[in-house]
C-alpha atoms as a PDB file:
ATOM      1  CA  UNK A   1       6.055  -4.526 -28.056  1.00  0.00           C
ATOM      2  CA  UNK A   2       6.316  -1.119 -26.735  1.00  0.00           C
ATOM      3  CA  UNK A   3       7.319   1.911 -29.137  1.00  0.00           C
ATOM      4  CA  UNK A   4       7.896   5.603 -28.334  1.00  0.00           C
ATOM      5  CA  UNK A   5       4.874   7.621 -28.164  1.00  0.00           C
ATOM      6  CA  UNK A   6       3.396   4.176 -25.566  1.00  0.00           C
ATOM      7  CA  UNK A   7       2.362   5.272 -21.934  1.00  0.00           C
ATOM      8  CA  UNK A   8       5.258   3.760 -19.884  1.00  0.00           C
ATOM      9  CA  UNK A   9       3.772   0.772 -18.085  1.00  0.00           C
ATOM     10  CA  UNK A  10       3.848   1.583 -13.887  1.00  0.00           C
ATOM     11  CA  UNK A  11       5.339  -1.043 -12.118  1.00  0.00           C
ATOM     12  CA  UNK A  12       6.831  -1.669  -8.705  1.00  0.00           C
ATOM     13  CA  UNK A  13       9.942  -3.261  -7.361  1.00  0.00           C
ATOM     14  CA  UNK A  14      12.130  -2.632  -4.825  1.00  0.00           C
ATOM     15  CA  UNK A  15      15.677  -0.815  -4.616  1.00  0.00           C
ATOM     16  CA  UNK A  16      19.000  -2.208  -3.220  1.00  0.00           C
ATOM     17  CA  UNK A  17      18.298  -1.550   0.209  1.00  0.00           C
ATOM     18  CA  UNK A  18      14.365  -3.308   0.058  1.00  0.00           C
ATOM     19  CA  UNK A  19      12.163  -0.255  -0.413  1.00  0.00           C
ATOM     20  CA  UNK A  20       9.344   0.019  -2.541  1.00  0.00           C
ATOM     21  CA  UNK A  21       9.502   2.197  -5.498  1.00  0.00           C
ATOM     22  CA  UNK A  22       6.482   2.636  -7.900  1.00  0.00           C
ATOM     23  CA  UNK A  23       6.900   4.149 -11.086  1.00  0.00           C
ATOM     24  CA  UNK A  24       3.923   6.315 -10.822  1.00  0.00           C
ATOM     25  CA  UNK A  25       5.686   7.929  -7.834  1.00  0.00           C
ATOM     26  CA  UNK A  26       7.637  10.049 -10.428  1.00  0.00           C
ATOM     27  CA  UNK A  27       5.004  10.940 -12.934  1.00  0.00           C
ATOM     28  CA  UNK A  28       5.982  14.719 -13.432  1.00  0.00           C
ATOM     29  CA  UNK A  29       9.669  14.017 -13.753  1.00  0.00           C
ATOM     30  CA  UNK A  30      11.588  12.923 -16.395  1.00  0.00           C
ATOM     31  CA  UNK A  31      12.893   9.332 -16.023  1.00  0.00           C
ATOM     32  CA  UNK A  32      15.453   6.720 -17.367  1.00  0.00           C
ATOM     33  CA  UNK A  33      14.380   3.271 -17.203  1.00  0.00           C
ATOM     34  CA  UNK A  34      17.591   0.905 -17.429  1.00  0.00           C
ATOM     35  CA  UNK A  35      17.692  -2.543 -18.164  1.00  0.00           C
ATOM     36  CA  UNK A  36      20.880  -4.463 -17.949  1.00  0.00           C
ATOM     37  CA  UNK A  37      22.067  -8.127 -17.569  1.00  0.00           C
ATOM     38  CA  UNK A  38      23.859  -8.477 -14.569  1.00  0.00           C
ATOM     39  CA  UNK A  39      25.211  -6.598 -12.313  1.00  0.00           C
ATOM     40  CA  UNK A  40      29.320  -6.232 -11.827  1.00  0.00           C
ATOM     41  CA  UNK A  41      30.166  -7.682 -15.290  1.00  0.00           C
ATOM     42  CA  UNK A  42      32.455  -6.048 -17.826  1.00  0.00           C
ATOM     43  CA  UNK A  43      29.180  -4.116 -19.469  1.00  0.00           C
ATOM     44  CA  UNK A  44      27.109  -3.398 -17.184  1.00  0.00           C
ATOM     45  CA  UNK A  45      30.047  -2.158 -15.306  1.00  0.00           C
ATOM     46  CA  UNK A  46      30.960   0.318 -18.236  1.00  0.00           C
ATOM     47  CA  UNK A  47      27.339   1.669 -18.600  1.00  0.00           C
ATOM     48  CA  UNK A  48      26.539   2.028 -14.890  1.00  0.00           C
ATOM     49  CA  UNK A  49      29.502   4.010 -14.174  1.00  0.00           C
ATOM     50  CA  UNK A  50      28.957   6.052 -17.681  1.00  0.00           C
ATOM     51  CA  UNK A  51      25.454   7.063 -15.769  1.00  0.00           C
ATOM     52  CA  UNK A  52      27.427   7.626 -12.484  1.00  0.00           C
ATOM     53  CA  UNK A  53      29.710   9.879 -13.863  1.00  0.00           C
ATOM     54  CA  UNK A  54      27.450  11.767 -15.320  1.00  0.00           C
ATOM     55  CA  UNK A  55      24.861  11.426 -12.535  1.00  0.00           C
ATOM     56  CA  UNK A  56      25.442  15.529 -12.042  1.00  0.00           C
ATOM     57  CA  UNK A  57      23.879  16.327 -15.114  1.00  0.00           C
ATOM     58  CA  UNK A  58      21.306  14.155 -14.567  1.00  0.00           C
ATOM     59  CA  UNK A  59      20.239  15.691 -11.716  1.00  0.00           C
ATOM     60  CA  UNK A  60      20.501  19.220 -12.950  1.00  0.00           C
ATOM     61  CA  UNK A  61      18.208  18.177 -14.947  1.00  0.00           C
ATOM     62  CA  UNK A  62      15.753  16.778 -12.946  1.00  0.00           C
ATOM     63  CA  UNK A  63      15.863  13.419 -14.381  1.00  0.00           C
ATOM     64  CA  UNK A  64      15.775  10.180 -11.941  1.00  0.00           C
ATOM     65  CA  UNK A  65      17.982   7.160 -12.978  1.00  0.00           C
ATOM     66  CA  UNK A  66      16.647   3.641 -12.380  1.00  0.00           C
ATOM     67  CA  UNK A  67      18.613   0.515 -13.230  1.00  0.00           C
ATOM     68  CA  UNK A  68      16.786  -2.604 -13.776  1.00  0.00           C
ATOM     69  CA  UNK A  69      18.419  -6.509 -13.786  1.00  0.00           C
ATOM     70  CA  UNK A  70      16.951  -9.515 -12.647  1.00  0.00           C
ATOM     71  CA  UNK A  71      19.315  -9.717  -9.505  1.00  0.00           C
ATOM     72  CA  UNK A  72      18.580  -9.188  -5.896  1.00  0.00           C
ATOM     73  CA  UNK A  73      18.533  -6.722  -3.828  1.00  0.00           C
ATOM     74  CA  UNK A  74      21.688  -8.114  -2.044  1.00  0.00           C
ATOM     75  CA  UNK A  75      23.567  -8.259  -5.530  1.00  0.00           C
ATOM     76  CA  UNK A  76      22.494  -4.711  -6.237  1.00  0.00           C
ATOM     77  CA  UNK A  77      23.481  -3.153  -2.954  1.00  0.00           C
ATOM     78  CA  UNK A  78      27.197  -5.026  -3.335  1.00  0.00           C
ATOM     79  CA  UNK A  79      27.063  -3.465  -6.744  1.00  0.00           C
ATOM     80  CA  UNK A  80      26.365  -0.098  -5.932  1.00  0.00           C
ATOM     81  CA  UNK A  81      28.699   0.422  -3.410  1.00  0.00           C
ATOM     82  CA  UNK A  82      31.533  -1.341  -4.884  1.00  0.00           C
ATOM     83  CA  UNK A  83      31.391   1.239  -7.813  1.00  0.00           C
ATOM     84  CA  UNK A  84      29.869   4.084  -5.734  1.00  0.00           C
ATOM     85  CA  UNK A  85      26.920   4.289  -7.594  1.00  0.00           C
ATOM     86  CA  UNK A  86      24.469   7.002  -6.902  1.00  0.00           C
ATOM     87  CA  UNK A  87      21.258   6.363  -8.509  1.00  0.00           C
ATOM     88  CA  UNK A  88      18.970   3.524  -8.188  1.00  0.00           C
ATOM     89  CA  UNK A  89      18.977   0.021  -8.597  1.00  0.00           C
ATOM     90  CA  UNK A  90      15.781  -2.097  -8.675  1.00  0.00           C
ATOM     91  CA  UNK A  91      15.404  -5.747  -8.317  1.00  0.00           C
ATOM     92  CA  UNK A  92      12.838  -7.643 -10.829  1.00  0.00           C
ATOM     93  CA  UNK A  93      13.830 -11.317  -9.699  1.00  0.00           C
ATOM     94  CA  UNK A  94      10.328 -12.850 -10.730  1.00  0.00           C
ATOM     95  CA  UNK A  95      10.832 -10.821 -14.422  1.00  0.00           C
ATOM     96  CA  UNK A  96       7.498  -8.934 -14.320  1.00  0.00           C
ATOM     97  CA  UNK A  97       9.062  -5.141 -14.533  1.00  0.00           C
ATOM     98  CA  UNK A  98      11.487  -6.643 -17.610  1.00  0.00           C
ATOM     99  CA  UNK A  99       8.660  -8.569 -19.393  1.00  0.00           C
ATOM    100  CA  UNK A 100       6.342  -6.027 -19.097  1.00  0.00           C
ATOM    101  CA  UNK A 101       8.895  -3.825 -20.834  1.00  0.00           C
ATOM    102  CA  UNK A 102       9.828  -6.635 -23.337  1.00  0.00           C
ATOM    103  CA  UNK A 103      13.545  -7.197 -22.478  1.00  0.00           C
ATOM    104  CA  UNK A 104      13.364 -10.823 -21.249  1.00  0.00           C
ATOM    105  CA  UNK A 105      14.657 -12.950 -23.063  1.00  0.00           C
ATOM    106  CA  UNK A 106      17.544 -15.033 -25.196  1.00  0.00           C
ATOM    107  CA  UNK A 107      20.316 -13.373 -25.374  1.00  0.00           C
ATOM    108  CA  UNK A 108      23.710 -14.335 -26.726  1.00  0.00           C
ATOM    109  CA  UNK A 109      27.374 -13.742 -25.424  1.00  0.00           C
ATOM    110  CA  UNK A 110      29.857 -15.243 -26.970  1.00  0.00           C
ATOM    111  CA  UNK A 111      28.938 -18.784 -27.941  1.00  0.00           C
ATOM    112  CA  UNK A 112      26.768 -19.073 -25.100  1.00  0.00           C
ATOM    113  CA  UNK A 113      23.104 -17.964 -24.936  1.00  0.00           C
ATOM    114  CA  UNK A 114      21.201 -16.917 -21.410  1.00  0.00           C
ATOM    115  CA  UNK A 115      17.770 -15.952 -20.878  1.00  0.00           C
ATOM    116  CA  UNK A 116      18.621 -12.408 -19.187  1.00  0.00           C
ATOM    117  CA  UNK A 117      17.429  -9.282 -19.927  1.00  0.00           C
ATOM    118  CA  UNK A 118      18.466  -7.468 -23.197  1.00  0.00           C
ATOM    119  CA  UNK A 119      20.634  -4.387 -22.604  1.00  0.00           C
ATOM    120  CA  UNK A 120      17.898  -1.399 -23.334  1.00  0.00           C
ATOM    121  CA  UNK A 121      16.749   1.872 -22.301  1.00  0.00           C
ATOM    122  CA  UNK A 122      13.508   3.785 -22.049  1.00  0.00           C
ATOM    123  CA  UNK A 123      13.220   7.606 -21.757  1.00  0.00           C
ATOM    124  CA  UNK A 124      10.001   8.235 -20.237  1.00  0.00           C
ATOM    125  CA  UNK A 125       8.573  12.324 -20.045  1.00  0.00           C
ATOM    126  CA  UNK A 126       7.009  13.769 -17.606  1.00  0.00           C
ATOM    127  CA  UNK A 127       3.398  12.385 -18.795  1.00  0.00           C
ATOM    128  CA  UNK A 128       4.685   9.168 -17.870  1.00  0.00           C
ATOM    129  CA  UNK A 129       4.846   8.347 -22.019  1.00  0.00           C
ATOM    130  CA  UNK A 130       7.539   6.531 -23.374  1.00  0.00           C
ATOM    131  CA  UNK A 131       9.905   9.498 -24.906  1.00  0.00           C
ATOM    132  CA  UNK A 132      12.734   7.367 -26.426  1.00  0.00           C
ATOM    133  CA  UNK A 133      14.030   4.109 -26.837  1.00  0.00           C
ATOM    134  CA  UNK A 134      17.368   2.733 -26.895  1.00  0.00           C
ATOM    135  CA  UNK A 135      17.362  -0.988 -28.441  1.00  0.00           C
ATOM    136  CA  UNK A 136      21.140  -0.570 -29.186  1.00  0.00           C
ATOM    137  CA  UNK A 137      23.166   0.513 -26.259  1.00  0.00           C
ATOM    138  CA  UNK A 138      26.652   1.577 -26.277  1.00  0.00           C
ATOM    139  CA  UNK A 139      27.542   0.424 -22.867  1.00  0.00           C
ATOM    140  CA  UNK A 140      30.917   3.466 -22.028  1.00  0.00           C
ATOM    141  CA  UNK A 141      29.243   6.503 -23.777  1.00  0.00           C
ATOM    142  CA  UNK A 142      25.562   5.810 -22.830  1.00  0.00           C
ATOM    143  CA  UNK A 143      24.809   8.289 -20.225  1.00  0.00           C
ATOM    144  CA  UNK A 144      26.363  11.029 -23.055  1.00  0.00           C
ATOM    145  CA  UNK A 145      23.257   8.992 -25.294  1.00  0.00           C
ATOM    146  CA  UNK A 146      20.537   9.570 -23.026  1.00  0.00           C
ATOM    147  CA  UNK A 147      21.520  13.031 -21.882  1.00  0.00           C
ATOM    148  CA  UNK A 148      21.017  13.741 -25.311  1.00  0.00           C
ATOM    149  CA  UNK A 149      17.954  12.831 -26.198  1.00  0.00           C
ATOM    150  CA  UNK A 150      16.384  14.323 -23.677  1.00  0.00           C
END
């Protein structure tokens, strides 16, 4: 289980329009690591465009944005531009960026339980070391969260 303080693990995957991205590639920024459950449902919806409309800040700040879900690129790419989202989505359809970060798993909505990826979010500095974690996420005001705490 990874706790603050943890060198973020590096991992690649690839964004909504198929290019690689490597997490190393942005060691010496700051960097939000998403994870979410699925893309275009009532949540996710909320805390993607909480990000998006606040994706200004972000960038003042120098701090790059990737959400993480278990969907395709295809999914992610219909996603993005349905809610004109401006930051990056990455696709982890064999689960090996989301296990490696220990969000795969059971998880319950409703009655029903899925094996999806928990909602969560990692801060990672500049060092590439985990700064923050979020294990409870409130979906609407999360962007106002992260800001925040960095």
């Amino acid at each position: 289980m990874l706790k603050e303080g943890d060198t973020a693990p590096d991992f690649t995957s690839r964004d909504a329009n198929g290019e690689t991205i490597k997490l190393s590639d942005f060691h010496g920024q700051k960097v939000v690591i998403y994870f979410y459950p699925k893309d275009d449902t009532p949540g996710c919806t909320a805390q993607a465009c909480s990000i998006r409309d606040a994706y200004a800040d972000f960038t003042e700040r120098g701090i790059k944005v990737f959400g993480i879900s278990l969907d395709d690129e295809t999914s992610h790419r219909a996603f993005a531009e349905k809610h004109s989202l401006p930051f990056t989505l990455l696709a982890d359809t064999d689960r090996t960026v989301s296990e490696a970060y220990g969000t795969y798993g059971a998880q319950k909505f409703g009655e029903q339980t899925f094996m999806t990826n928990a909602r969560k979010t990692f801060l990672v500095d500049e060092e590439g070391r985990i700064k923050k974690i979020f294990n409870e996420v409130n979906a609407a005001e999360h962007a106002d969260e992260v800001l925040a705490a960095f």
